[in-house]
Protein backbone atom coordinates (compact mmCIF):
# COMPACT_ATOMS: atom_id res chain seq x y z
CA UNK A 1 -7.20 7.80 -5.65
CA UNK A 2 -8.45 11.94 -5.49
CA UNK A 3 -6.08 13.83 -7.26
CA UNK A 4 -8.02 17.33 -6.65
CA UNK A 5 -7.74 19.51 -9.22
CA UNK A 6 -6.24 17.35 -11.88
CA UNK A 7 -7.59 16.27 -14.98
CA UNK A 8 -6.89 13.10 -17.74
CA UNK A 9 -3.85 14.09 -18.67
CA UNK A 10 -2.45 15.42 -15.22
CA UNK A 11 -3.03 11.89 -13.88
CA UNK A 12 -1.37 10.03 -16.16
CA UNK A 13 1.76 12.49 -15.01
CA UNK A 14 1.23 11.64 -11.67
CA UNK A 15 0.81 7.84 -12.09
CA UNK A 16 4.36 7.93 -14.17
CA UNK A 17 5.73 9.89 -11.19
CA UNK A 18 5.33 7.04 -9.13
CA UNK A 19 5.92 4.58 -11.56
CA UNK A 20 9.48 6.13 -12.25
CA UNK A 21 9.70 6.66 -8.29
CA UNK A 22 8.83 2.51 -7.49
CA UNK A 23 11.62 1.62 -10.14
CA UNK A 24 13.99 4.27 -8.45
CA UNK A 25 14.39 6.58 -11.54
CA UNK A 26 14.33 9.49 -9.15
CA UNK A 27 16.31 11.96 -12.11
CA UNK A 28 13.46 10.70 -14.43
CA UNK A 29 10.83 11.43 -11.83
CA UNK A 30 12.20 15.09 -10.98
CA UNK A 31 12.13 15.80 -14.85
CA UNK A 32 8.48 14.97 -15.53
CA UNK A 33 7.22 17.00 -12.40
CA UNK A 34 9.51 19.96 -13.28
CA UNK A 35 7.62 20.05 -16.86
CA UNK A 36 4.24 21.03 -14.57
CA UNK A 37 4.07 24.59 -13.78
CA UNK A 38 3.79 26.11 -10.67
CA UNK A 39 0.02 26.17 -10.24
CA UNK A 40 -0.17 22.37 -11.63
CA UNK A 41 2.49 21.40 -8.92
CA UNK A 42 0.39 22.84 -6.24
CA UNK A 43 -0.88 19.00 -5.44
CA UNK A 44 0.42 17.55 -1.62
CA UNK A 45 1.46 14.08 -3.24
CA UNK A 46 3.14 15.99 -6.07
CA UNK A 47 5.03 17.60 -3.26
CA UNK A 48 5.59 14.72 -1.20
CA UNK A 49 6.96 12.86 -4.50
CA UNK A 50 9.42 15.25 -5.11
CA UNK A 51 10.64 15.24 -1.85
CA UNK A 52 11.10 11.75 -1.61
CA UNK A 53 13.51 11.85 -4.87
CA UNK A 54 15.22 14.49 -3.64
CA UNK A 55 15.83 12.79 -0.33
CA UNK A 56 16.82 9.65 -2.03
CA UNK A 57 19.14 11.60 -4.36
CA UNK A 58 20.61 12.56 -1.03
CA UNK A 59 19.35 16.21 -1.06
CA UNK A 60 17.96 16.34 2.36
CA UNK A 61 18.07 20.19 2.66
CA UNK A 62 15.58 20.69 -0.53
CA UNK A 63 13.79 17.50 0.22
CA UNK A 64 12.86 18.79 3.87
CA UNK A 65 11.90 21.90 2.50
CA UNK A 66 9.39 20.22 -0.14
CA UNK A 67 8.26 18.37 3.16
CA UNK A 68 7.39 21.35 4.64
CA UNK A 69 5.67 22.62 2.07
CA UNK A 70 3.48 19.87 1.40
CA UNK A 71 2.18 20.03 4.90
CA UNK A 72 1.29 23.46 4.17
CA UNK A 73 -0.82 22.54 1.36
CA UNK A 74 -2.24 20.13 3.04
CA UNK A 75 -3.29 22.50 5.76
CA UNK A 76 -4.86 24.61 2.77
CA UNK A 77 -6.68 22.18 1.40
CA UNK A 78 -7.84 20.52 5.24
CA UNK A 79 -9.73 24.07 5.76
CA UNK A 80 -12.04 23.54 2.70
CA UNK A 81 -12.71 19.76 3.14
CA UNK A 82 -11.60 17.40 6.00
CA UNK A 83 -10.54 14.29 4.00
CA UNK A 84 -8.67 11.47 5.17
CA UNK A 85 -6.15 11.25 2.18
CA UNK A 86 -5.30 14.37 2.84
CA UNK A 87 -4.64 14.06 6.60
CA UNK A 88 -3.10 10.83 5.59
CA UNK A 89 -0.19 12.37 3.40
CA UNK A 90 0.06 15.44 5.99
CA UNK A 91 1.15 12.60 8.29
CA UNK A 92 3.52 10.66 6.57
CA UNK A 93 5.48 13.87 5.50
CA UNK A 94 5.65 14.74 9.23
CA UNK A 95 6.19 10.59 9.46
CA UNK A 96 9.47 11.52 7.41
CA UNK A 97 10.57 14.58 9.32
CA UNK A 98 10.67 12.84 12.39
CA UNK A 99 7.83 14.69 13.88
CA UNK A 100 5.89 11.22 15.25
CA UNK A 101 3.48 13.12 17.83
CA UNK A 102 2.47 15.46 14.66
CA UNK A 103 2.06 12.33 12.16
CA UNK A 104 -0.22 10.59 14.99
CA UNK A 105 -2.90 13.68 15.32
CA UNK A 106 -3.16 13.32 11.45
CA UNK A 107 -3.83 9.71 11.46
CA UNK A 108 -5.92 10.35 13.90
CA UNK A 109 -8.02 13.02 12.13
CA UNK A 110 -8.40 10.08 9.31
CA UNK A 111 -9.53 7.26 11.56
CA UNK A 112 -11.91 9.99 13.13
CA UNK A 113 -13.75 10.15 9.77
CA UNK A 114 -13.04 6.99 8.47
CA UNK A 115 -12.47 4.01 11.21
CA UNK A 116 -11.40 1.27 8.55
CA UNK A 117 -8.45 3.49 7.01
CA UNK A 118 -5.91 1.19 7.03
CA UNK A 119 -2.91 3.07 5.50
CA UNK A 120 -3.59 5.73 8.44
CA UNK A 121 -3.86 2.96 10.61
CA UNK A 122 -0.44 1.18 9.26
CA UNK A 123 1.55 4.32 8.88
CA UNK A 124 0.41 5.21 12.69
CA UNK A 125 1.89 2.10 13.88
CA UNK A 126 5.11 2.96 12.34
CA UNK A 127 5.27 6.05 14.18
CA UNK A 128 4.24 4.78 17.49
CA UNK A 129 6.85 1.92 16.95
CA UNK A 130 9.67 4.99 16.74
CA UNK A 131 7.61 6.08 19.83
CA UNK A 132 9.00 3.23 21.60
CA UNK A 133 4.97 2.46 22.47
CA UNK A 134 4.68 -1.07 21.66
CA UNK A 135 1.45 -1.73 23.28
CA UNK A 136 0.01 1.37 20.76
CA UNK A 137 1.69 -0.43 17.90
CA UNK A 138 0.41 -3.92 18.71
CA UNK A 139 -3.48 -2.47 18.76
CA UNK A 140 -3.27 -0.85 15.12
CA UNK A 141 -2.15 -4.05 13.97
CA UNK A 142 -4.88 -5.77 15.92
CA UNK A 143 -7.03 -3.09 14.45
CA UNK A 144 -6.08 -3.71 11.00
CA UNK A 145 -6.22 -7.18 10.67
CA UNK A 146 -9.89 -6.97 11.69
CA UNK A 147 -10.55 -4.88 8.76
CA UNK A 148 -9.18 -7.48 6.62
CA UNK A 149 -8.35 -10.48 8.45
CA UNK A 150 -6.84 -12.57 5.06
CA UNK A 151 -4.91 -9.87 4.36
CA UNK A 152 -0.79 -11.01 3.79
CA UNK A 153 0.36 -7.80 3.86
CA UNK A 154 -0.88 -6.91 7.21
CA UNK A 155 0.31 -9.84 8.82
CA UNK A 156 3.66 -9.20 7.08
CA UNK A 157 3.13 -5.53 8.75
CA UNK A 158 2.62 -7.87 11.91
CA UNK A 159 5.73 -10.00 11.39
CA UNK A 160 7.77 -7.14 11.11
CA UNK A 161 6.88 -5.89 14.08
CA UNK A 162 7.29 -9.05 15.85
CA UNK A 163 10.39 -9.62 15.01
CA UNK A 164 11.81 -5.49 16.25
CA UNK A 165 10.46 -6.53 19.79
CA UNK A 166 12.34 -9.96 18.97
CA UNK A 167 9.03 -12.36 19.77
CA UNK A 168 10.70 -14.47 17.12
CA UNK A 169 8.46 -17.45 17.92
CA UNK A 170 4.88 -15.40 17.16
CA UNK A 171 6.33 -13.95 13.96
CA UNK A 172 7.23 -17.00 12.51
CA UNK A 173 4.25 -18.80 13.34
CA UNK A 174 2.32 -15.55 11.09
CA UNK A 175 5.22 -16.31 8.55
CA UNK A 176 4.02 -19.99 8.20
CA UNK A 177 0.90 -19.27 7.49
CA UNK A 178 1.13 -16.84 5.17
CA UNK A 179 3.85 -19.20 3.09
CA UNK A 180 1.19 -21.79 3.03
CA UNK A 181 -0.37 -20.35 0.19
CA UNK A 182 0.33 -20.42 -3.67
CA UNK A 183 1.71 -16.91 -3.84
CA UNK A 184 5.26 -16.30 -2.92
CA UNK A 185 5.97 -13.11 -0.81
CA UNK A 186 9.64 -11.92 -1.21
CA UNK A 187 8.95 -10.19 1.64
CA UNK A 188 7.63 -13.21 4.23
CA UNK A 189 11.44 -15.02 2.48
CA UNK A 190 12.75 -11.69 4.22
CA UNK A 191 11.60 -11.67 7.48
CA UNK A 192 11.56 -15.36 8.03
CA UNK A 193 15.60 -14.80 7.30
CA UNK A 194 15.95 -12.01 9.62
CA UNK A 195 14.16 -14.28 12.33
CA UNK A 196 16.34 -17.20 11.77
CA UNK A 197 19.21 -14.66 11.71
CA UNK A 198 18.54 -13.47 15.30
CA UNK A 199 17.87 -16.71 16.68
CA UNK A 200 21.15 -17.94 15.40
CA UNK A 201 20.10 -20.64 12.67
CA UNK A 202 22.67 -18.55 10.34
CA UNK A 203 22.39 -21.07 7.11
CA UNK A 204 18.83 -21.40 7.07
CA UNK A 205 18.66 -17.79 7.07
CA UNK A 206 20.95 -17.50 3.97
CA UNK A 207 18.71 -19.94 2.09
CA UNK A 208 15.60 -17.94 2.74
CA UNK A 209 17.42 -13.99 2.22
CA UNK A 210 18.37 -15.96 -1.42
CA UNK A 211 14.92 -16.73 -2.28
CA UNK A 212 13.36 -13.19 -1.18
CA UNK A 213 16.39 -12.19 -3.71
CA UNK A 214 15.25 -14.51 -6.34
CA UNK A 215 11.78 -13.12 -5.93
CA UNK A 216 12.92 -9.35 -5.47
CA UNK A 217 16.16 -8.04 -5.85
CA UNK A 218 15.18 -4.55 -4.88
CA UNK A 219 14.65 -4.57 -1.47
CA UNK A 220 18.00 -3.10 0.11
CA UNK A 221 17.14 -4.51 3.70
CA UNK A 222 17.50 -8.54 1.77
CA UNK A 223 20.57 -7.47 0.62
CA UNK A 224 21.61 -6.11 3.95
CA UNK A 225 21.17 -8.96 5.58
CA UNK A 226 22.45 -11.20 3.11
CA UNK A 227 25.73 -8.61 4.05
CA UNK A 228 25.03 -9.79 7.74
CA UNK A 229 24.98 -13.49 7.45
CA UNK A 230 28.45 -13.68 5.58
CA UNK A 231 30.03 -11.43 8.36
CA UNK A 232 28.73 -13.93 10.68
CA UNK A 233 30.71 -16.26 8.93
CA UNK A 234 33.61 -14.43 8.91
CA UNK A 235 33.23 -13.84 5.08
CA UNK A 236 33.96 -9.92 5.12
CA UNK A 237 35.04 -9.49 1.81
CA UNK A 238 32.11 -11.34 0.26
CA UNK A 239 29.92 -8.95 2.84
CA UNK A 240 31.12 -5.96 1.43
CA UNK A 241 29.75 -6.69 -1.74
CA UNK A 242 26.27 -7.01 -0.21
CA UNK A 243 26.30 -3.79 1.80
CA UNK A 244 27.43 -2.30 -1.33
CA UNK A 245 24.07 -3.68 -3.28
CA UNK A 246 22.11 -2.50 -0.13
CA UNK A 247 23.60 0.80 -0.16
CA UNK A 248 23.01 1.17 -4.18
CA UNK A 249 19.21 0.72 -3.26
CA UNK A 250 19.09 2.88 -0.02
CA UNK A 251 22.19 4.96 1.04
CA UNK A 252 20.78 7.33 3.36
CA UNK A 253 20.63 4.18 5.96
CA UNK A 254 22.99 4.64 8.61
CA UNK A 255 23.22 0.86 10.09
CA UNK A 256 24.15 -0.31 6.54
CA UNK A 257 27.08 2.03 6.81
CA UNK A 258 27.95 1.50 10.38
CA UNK A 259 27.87 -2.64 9.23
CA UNK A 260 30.03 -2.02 6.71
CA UNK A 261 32.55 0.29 8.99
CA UNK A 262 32.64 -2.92 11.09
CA UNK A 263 33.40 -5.24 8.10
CA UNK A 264 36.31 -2.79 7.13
CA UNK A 265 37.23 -2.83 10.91
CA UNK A 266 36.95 -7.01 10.77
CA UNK A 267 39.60 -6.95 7.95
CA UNK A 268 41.57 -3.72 9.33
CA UNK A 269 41.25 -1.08 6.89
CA UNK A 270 40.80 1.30 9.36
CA UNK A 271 40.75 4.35 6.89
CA UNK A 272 38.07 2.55 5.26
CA UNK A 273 36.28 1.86 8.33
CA UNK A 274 36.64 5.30 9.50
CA UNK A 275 35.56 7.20 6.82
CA UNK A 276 32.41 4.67 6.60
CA UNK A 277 31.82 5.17 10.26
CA UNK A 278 31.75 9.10 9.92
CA UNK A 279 29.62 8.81 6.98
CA UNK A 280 27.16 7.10 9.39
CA UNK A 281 27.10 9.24 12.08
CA UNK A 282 25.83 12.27 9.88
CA UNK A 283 22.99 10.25 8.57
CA UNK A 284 22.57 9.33 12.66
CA UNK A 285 25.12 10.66 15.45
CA UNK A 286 23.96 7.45 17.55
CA UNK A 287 23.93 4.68 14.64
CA UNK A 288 25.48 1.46 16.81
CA UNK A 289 24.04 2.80 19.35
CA UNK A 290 27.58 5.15 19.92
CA UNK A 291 27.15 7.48 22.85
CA UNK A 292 29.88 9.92 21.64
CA UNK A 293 31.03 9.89 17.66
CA UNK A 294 33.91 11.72 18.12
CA UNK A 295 35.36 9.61 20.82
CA UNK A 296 34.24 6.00 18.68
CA UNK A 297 35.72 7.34 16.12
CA UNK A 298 39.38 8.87 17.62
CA UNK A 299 39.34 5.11 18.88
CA UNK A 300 39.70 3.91 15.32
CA UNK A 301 42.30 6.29 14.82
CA UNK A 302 43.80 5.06 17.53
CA UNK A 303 43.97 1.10 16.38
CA UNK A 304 45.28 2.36 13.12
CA UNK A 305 48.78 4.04 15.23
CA UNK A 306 48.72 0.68 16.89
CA UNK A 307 48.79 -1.37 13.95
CA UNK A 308 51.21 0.85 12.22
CA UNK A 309 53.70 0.77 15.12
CA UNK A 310 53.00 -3.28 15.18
CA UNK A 311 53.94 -3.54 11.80
């Protein structure tokens, strides 16, 4: 990996940035890159990192900001030398601040000068998946697994795909193949769940979100949908615990909150549920795919009365 200007020493900072940042010790993270002075912190990934703990520390205002700035340094350091890392982290801050069409001409710029990039190629996906342009999506996969066609985590990449334009049947043909081997990917346990989850085989799915648990309990979505299965068996309170593990990973994830609004609805505490609701729509004012907040959530107000006068 380039880190440009940095030496030794400045690398081994970096590499414990994102060792404290993969083991979520965002506090830890911001404390090591505050001890670099201004001109040392003058790195895009430096940037980028920082951002990303301040976003997951919930301060979106500062982390947007550091966003921002990163792409500026990025543009900086693009008018000396066109590399592809660099394009490559200019587009996944715009990846972050929603700006898809942005992210895409970076990408772009990397595959230009180098054809086999696959993290350009995977994070470009990503973006033309928010897109809505599947067809786009489907040919950088296509793409990538040419580059390496024994590659598990690009067919994982694949899977997931598969399974957001629910072709259920193709994804977990991809998953079987990639279990067959001796290495166990908590991740293929994870999306094998969430396709037996949507094609209603609800108890196979539990076994299989357990084992991606067993083999990684730090992926928030496992946990989420471990939350999903029990409301689908009418277990709310057991579900609540599992949004709340989700939501201790990730809590800037609005369809974990609007989930557990419902499961607070399911077992009505509506105060609960509408608090949890509102705290959803300002991470998303369409999470649940609500037309109008305000109205949704005046509705739960409404059951509440009801259920008061009932009572």
């Amino acid at each position: 990996m380039n880190f440009y200007e940095y030496g030794d020493n400045k690398i081994d900072v970096l590499e414990n940035v994102i060792s404290l940042i993969s083991t979520r010790q965002y506090d830890s993270a911001l404390e090591c890159m505050d001890n670099l002075d201004s001109n040392e912190f003058r790195d895009p990934l430096l940037l980028m990192s920082k951002a990303q703990c301040l976003l997951r520390l919930d301060e979106k205002e500062e982390a947007h900001k550091l966003y921002e700035e990163a792409i500026d340094v990025c543009d900086e350091k693009l008018k000396v030398e066109k590399d592809p890392f660099i394009f490559n982290i200019k587009g996944n801050c715009n990846l972050i601040l929603k700006n898809y069409l942005k992210a895409i001409e970076c990408y772009d710029e990397a595959l230009d000068i180098d054809d086999k990039n696959s993290l350009a190629l995977s994070f470009k996906s990503v973006a033309l998946i928010r897109l809505d342009e599947q067809d786009a999506a489907f040919d950088c996969f296509e793409r990538l697994l040419k580059i390496d066609s024994d590659n598990n985590d690009i067919k994982l990449f694949k899977v997931q795909y598969l399974n957001t334009i629910e072709k259920y049947d193709e994804s977990m043909k991809i998953l079987d193949e990639v279990m067959e081997g001796s290495f166990e990917y908590p991740h293929a346990y994870m999306l094998k769940a969430d396709a037996l989850f949507e094609t209603h085989n609800i108890d196979e799915a539990l076994v299989n979100v357990n084992k991606a648990l067993e083999l990684n309990p730090d992926i928030s979505y496992s946990w989420y949908l471990k939350a999903k299965i029990f409301m689908a068996k009418d277990n709310y309170t057991d579900a609540l615990i599992y949004f709340d593990k989700a939501l201790d990973i990730d809590a800037n994830i609005d369809c974990y909150l609007f989930d557990k609004a419902s499961c607070y609805l399911n077992l009505l505490e509506y105060e609960s549920a509408y608090k949890t609701y509102e705290k959803a729509f300002k991470l998303n004012p369409h999470s649940g795919g609500i037309a109008n907040p305000d109205i949704f959530l005046d509705f739960i107000k409404d059951l509440e009365s009801i259920d008061l006068i009932k009572d």
